[in-house]
N, C-alpha and C. Protein backbone atom coordinates (compact mmCIF):
# COMPACT_ATOMS: atom_id res chain seq x y z
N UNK A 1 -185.93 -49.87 -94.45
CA UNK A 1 -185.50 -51.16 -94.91
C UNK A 1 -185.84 -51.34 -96.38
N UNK A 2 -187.24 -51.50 -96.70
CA UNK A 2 -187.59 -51.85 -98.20
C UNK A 2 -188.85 -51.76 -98.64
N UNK A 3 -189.03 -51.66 -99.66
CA UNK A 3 -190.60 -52.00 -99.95
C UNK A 3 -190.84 -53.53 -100.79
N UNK A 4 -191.30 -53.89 -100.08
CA UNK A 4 -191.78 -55.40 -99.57
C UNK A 4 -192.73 -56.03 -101.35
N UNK A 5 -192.64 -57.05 -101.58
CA UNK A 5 -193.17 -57.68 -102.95
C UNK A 5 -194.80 -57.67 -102.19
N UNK A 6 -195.68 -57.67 -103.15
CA UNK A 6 -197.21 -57.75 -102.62
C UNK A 6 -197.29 -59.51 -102.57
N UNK A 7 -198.09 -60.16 -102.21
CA UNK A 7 -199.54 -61.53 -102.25
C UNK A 7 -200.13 -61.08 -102.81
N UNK A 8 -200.87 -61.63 -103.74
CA UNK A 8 -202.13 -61.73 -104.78
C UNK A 8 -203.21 -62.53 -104.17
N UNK A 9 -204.16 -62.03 -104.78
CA UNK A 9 -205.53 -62.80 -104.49
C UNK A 9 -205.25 -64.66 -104.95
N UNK A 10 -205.72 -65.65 -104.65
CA UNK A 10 -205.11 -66.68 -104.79
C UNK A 10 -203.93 -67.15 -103.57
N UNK A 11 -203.21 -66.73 -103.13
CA UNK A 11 -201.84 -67.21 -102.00
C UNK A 11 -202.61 -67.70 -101.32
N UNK A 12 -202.21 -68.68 -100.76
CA UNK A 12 -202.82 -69.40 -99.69
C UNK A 12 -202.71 -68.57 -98.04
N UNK A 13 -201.54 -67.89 -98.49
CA UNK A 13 -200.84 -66.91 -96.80
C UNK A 13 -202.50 -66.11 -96.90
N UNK A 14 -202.91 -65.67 -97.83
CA UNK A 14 -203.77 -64.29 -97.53
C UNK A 14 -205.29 -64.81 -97.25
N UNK A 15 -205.19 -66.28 -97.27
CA UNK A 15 -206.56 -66.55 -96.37
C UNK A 15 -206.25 -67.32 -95.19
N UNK A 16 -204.98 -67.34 -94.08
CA UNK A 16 -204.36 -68.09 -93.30
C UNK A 16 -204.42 -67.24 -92.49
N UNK A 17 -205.12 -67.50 -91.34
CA UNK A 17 -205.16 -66.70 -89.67
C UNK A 17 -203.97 -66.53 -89.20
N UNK A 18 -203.94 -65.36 -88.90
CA UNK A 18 -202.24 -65.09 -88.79
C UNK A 18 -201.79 -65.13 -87.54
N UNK A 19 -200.51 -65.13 -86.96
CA UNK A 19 -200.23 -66.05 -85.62
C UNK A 19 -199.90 -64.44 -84.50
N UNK A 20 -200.13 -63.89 -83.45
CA UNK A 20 -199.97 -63.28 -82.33
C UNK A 20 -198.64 -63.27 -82.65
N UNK A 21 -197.80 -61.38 -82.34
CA UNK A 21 -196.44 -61.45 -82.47
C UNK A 21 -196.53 -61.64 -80.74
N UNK A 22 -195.43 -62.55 -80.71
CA UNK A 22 -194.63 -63.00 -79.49
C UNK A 22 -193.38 -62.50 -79.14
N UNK A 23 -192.65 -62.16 -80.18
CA UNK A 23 -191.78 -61.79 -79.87
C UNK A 23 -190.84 -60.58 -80.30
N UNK A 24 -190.34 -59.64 -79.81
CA UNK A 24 -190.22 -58.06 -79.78
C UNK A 24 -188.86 -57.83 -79.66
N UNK A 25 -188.52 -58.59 -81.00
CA UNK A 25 -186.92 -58.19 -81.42
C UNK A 25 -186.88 -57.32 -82.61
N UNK A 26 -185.20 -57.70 -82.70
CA UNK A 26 -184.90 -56.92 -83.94
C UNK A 26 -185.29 -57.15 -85.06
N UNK A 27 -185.82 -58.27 -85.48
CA UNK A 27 -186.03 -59.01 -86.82
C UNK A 27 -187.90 -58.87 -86.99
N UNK A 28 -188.17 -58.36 -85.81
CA UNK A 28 -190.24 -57.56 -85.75
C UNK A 28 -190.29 -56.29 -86.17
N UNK A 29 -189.15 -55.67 -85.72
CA UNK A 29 -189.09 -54.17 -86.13
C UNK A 29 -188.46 -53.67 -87.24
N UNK A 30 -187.48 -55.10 -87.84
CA UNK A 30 -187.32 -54.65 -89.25
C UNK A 30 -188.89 -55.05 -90.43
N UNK A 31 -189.55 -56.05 -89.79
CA UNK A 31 -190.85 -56.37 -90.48
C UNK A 31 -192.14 -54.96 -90.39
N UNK A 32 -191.55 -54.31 -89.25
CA UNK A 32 -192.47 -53.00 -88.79
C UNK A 32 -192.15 -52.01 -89.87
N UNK A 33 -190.60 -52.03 -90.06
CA UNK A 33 -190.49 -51.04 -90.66
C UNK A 33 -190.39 -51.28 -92.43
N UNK A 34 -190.62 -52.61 -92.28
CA UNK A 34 -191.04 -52.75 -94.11
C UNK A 34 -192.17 -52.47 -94.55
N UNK A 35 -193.17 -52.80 -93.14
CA UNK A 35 -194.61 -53.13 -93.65
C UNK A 35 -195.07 -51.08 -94.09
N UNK A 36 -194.50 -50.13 -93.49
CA UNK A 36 -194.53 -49.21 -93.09
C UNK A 36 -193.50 -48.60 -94.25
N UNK A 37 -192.99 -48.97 -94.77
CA UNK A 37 -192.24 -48.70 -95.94
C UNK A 37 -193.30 -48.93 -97.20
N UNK A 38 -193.39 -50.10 -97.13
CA UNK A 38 -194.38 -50.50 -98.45
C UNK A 38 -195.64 -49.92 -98.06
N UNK A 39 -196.46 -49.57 -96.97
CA UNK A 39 -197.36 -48.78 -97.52
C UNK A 39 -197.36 -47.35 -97.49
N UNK A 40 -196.35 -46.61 -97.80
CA UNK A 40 -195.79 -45.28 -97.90
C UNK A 40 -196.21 -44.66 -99.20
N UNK A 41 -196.19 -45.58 -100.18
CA UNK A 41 -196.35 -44.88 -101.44
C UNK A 41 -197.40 -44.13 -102.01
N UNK A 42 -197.49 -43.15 -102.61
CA UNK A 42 -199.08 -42.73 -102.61
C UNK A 42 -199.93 -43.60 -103.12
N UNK A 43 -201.59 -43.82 -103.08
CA UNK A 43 -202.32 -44.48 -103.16
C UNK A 43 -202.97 -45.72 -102.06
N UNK A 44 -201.77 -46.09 -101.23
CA UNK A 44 -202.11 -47.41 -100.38
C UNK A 44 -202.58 -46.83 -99.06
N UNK A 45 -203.35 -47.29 -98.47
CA UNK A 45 -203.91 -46.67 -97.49
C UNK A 45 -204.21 -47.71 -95.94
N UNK A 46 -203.23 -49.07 -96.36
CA UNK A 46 -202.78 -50.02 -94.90
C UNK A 46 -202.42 -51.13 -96.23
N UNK A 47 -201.62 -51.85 -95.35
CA UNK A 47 -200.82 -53.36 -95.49
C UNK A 47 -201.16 -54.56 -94.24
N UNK A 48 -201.47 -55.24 -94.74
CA UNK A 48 -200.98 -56.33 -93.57
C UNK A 48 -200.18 -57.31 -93.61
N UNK A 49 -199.01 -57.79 -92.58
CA UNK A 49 -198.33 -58.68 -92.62
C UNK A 49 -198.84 -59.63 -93.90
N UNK A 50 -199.84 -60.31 -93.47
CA UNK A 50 -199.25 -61.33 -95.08
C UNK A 50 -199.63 -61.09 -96.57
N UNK A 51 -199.87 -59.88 -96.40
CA UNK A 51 -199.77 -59.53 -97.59
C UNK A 51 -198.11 -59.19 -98.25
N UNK A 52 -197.59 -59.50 -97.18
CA UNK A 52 -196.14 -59.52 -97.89
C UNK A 52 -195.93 -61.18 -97.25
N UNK A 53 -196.53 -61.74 -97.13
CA UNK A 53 -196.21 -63.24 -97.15
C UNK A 53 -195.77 -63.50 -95.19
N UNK A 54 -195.75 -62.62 -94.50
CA UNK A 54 -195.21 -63.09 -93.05
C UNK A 54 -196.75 -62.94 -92.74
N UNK A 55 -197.26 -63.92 -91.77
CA UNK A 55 -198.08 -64.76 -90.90
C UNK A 55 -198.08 -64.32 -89.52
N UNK A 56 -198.01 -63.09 -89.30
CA UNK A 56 -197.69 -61.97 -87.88
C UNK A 56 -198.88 -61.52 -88.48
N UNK A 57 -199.66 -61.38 -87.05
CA UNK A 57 -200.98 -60.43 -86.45
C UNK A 57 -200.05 -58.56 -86.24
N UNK A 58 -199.80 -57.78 -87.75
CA UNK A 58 -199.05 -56.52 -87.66
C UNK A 58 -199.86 -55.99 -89.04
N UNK A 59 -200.10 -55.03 -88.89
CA UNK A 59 -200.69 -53.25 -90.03
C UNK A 59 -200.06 -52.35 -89.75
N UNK A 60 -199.71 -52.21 -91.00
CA UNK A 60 -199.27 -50.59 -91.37
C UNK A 60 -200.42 -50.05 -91.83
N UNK A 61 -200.35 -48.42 -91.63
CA UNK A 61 -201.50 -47.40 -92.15
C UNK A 61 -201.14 -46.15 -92.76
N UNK A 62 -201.41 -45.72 -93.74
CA UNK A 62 -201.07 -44.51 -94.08
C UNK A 62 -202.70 -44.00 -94.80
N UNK A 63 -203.17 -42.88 -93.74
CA UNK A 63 -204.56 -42.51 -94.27
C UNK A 63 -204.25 -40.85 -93.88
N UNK A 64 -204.51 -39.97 -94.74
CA UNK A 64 -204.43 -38.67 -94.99
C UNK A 64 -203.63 -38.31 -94.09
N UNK A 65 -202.44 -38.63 -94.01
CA UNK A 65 -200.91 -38.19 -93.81
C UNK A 65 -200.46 -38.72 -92.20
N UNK A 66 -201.25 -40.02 -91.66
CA UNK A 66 -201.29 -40.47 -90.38
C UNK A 66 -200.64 -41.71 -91.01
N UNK A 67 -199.32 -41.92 -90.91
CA UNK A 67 -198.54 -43.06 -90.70
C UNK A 67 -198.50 -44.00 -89.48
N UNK A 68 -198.70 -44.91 -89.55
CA UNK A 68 -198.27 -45.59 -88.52
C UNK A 68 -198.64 -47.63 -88.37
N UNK A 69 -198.39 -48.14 -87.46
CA UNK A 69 -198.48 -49.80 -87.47
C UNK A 69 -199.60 -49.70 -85.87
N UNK A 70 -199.87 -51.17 -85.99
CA UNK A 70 -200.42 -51.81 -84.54
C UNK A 70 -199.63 -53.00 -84.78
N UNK A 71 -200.00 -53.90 -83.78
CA UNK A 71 -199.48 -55.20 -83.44
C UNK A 71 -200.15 -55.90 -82.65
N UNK A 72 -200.57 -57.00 -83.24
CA UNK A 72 -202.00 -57.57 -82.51
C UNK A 72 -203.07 -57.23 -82.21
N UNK A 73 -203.32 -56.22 -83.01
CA UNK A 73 -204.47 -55.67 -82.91
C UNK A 73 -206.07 -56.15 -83.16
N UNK A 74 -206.79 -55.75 -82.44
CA UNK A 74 -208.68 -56.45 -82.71
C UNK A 74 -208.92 -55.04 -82.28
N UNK A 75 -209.75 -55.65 -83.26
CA UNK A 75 -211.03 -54.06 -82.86
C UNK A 75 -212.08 -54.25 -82.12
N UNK A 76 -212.69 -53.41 -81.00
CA UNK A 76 -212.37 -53.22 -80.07
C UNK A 76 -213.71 -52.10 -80.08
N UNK A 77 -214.41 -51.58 -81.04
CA UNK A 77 -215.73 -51.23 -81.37
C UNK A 77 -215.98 -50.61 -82.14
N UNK A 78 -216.76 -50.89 -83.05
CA UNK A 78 -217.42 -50.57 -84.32
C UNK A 78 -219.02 -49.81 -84.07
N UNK A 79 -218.73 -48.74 -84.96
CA UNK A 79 -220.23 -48.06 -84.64
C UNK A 79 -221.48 -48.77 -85.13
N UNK A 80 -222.55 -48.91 -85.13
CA UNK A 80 -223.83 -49.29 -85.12
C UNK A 80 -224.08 -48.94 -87.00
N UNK A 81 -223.46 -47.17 -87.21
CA UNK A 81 -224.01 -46.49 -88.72
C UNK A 81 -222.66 -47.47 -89.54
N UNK A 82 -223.53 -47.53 -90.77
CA UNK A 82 -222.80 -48.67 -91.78
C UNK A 82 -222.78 -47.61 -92.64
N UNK A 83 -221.94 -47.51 -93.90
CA UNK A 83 -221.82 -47.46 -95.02
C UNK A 83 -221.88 -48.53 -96.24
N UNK A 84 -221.70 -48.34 -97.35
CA UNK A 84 -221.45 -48.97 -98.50
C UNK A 84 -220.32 -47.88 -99.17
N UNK A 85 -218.80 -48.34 -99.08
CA UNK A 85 -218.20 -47.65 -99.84
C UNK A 85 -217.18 -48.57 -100.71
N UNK A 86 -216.65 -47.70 -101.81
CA UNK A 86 -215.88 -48.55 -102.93
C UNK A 86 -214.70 -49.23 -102.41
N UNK A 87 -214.14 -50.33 -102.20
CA UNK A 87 -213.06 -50.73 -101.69
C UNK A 87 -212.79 -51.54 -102.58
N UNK A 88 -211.20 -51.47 -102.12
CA UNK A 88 -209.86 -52.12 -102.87
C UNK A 88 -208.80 -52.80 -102.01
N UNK A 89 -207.99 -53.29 -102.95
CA UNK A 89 -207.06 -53.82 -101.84
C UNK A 89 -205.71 -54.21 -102.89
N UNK A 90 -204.55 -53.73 -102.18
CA UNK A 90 -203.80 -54.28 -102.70
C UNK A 90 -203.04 -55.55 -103.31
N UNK A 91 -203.78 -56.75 -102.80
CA UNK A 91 -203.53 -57.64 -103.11
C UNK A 91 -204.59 -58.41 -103.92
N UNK A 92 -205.33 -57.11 -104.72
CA UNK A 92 -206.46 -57.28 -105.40
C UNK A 92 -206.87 -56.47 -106.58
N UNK A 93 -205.43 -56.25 -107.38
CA UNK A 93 -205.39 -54.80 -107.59
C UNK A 93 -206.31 -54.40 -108.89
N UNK A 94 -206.70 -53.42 -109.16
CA UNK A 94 -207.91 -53.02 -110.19
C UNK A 94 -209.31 -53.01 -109.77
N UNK A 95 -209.36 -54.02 -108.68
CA UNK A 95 -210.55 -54.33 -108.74
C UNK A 95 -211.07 -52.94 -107.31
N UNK A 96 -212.47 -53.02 -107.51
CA UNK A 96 -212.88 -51.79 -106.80
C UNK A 96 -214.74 -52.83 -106.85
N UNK A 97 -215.17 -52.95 -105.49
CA UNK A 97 -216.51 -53.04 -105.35
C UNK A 97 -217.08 -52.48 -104.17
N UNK A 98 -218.49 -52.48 -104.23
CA UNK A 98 -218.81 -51.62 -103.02
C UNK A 98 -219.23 -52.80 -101.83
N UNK A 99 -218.75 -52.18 -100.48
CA UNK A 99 -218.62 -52.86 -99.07
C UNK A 99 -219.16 -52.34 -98.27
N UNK A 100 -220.04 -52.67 -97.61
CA UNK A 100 -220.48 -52.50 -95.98
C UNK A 100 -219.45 -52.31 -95.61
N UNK A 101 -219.16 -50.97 -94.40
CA UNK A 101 -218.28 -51.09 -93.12
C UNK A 101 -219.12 -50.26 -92.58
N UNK A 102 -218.58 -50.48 -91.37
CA UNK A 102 -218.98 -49.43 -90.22
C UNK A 102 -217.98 -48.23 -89.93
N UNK A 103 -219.35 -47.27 -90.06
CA UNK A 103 -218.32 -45.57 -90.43
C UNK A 103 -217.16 -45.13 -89.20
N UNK A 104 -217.44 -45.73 -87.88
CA UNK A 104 -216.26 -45.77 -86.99
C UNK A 104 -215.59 -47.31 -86.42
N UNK A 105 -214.23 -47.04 -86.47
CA UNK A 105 -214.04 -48.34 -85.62
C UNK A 105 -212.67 -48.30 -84.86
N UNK A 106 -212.65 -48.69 -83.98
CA UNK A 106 -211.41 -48.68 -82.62
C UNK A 106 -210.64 -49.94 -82.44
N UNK A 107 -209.43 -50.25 -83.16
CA UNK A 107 -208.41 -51.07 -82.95
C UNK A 107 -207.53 -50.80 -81.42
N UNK A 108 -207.17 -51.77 -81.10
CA UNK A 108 -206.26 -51.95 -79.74
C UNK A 108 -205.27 -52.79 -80.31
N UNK A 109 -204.40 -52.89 -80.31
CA UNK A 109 -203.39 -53.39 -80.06
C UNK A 109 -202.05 -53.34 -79.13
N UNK A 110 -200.70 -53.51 -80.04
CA UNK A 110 -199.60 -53.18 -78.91
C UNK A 110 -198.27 -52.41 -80.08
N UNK A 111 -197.52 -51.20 -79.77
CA UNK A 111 -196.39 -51.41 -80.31
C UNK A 111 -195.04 -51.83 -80.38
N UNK A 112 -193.79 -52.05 -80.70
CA UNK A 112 -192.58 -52.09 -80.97
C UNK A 112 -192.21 -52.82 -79.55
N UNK A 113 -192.59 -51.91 -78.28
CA UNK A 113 -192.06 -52.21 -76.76
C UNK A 113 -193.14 -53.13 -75.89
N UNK A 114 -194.29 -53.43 -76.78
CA UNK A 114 -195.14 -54.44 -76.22
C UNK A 114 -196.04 -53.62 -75.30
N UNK A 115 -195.60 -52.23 -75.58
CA UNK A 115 -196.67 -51.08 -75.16
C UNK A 115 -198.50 -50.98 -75.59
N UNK A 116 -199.30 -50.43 -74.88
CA UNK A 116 -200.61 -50.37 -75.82
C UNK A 116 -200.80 -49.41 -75.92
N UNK A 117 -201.51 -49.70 -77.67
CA UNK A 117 -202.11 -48.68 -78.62
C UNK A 117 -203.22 -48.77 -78.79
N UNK A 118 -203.85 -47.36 -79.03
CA UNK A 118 -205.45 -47.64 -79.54
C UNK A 118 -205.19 -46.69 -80.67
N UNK A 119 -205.78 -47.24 -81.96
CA UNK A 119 -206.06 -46.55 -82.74
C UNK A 119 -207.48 -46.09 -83.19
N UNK A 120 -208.22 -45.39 -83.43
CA UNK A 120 -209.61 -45.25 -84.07
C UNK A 120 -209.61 -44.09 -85.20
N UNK A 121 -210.54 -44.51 -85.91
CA UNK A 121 -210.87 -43.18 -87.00
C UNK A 121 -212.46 -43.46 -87.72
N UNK A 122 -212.87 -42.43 -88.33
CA UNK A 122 -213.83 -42.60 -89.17
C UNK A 122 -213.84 -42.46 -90.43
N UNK A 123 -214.76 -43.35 -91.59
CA UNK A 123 -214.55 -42.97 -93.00
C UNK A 123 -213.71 -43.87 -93.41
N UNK A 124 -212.79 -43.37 -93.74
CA UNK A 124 -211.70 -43.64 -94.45
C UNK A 124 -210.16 -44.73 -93.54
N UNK A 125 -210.30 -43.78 -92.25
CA UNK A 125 -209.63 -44.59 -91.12
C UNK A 125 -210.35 -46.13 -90.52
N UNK A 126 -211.50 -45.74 -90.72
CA UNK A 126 -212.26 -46.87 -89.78
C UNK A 126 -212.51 -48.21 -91.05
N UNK A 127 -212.53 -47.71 -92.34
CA UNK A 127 -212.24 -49.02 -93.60
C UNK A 127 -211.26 -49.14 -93.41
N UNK A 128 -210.25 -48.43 -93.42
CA UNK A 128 -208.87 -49.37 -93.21
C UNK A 128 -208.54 -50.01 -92.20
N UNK A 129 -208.93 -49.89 -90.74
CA UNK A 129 -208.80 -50.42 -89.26
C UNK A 129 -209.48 -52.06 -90.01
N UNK A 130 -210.64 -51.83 -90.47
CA UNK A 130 -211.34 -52.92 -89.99
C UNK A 130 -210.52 -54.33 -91.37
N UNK A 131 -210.60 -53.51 -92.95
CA UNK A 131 -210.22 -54.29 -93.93
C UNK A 131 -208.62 -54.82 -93.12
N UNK A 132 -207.70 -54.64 -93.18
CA UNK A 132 -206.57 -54.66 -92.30
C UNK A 132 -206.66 -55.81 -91.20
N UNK A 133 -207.50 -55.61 -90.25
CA UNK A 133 -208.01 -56.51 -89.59
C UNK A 133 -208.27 -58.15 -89.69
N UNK A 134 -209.21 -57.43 -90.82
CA UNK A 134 -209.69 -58.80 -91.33
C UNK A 134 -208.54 -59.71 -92.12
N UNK A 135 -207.83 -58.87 -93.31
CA UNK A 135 -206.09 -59.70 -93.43
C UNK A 135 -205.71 -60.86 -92.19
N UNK A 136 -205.83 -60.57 -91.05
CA UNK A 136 -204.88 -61.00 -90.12
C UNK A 136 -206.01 -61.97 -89.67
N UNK A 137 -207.21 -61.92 -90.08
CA UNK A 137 -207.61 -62.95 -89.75
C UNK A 137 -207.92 -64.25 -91.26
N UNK A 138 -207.29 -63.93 -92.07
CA UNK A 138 -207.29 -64.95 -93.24
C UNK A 138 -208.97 -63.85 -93.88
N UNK A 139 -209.35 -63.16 -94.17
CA UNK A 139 -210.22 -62.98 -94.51
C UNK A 139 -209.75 -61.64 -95.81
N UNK A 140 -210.55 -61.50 -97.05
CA UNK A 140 -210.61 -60.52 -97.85
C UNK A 140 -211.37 -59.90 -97.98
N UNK A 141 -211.31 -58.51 -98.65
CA UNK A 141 -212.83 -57.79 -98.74
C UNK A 141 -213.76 -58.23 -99.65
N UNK A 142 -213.50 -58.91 -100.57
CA UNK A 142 -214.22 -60.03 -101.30
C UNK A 142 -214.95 -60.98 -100.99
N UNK A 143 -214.73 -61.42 -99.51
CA UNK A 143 -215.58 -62.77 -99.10
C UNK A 143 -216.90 -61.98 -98.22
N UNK A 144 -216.64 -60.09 -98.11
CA UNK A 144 -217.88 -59.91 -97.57
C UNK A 144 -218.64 -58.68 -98.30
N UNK A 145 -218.32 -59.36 -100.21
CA UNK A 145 -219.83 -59.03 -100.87
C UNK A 145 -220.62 -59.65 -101.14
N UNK A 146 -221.94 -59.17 -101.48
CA UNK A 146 -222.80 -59.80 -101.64
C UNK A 146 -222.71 -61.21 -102.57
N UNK A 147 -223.32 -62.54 -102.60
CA UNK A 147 -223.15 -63.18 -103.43
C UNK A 147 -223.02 -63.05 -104.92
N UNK A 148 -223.85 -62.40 -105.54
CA UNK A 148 -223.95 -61.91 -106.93
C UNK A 148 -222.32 -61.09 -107.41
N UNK A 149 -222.59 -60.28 -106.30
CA UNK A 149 -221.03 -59.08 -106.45
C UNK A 149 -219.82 -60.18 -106.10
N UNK A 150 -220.00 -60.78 -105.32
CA UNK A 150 -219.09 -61.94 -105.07
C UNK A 150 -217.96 -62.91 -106.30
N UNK A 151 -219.16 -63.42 -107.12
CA UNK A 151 -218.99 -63.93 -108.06
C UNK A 151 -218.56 -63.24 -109.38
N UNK A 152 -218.97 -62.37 -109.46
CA UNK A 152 -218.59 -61.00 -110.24
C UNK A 152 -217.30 -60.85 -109.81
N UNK A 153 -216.82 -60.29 -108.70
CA UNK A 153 -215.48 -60.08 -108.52
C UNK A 153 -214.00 -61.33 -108.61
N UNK A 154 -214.80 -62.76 -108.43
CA UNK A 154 -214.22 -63.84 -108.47
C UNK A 154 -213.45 -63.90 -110.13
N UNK A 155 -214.73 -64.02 -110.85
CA UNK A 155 -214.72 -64.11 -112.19
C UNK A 155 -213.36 -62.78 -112.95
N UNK A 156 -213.12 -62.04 -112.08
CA UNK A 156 -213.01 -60.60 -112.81
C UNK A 156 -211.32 -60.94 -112.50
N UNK A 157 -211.23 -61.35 -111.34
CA UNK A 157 -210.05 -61.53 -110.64
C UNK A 157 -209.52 -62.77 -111.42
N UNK A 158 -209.83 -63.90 -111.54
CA UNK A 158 -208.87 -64.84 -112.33
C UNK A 158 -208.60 -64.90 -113.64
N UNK A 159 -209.23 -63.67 -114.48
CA UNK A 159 -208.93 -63.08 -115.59
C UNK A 159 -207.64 -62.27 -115.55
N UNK A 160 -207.40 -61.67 -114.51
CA UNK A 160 -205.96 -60.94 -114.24
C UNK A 160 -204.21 -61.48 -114.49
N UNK A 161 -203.79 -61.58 -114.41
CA UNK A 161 -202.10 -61.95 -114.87
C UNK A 161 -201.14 -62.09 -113.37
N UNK A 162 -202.13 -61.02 -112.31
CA UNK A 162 -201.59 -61.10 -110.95
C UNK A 162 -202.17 -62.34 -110.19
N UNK A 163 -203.10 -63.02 -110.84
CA UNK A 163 -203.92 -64.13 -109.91
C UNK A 163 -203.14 -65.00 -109.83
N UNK A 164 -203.66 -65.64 -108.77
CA UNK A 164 -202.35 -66.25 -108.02
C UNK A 164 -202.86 -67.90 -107.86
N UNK A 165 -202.60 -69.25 -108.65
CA UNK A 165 -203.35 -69.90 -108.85
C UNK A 165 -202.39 -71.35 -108.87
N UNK A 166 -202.64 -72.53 -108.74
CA UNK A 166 -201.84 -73.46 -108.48
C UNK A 166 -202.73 -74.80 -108.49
């Protein structure tokens, strides 16, 4: 179909709890196959619905050559061992700070036929399961650094030309 315009830090969509897909037509699977389009390109490593502005509980993923979406997905268990690694986000772009995640984590959801999926990975899979996640629940990777880093990244971000402000 297309590759989809990004949300910026600032949109009101990208801190808005996003709504359960209900319904498993043609007009979900052309959103499947945008979200899955736009994060194709090299560098992006998941999308979530509103980061292209639709308000659907849906991720796309593309992590070392594993394409693919969930749909309604929660995760479903996170390992105990944490990291601190550099994260980004596309609707945040330049910016890079370091994040707690947990080095494994297991999404469930459903696909296309209202079928279930489990996805899991570690590293690299399991930051994107969880950042992704959190999209769909109105949340950024920004609201879980530290205060200091917090404000730092706030400050850094409405200096940008992409900030999104009203």
């Amino acid at each position: 179909m297309a590759v989809r315009d990004l949300r910026y830090f600032g949109d009101p969509v990208l801190k808005s709890v996003a709504d359960p897909v209900t319904r498993f037509d043609a007009s979900l699977k052309a959103l499947v196959t945008d979200l899955l389009d736009t994060v194709e390109p090299p560098g992006r490593a998941g999308l979530a619905a509103p980061q292209i502005g639709v308000g659907l509980r849906a991720f796309s993923y593309n992590v070392g050559g594993d394409l693919g979406y969930v749909l309604n997905p929660e995760i479903v268990e996170l390992s105990e061992e944490t990291h601190e690694i550099n994260e980004g986000c596309l609707s945040v772009p330049e910016l890079w700070f370091p994040t707690i995640r947990a080095k494994y984590a297991v999404v469930k959801g459903v696909d296309l036929r209202n079928e279930p999926v489990t996805v899991e990975g570690k590293e690299v899979m399991a930051q994107c399961l969880q950042h992704e996640t959190d999209h769909l629940d109105g949340k950024l990777y920004l609201d879980r650094l530290e205060p200091s880093r917090r404000r730092e990244a706030l400050r850094e971000a409405r200096g940008h030309d992409w900030f999104w402000s009203r």
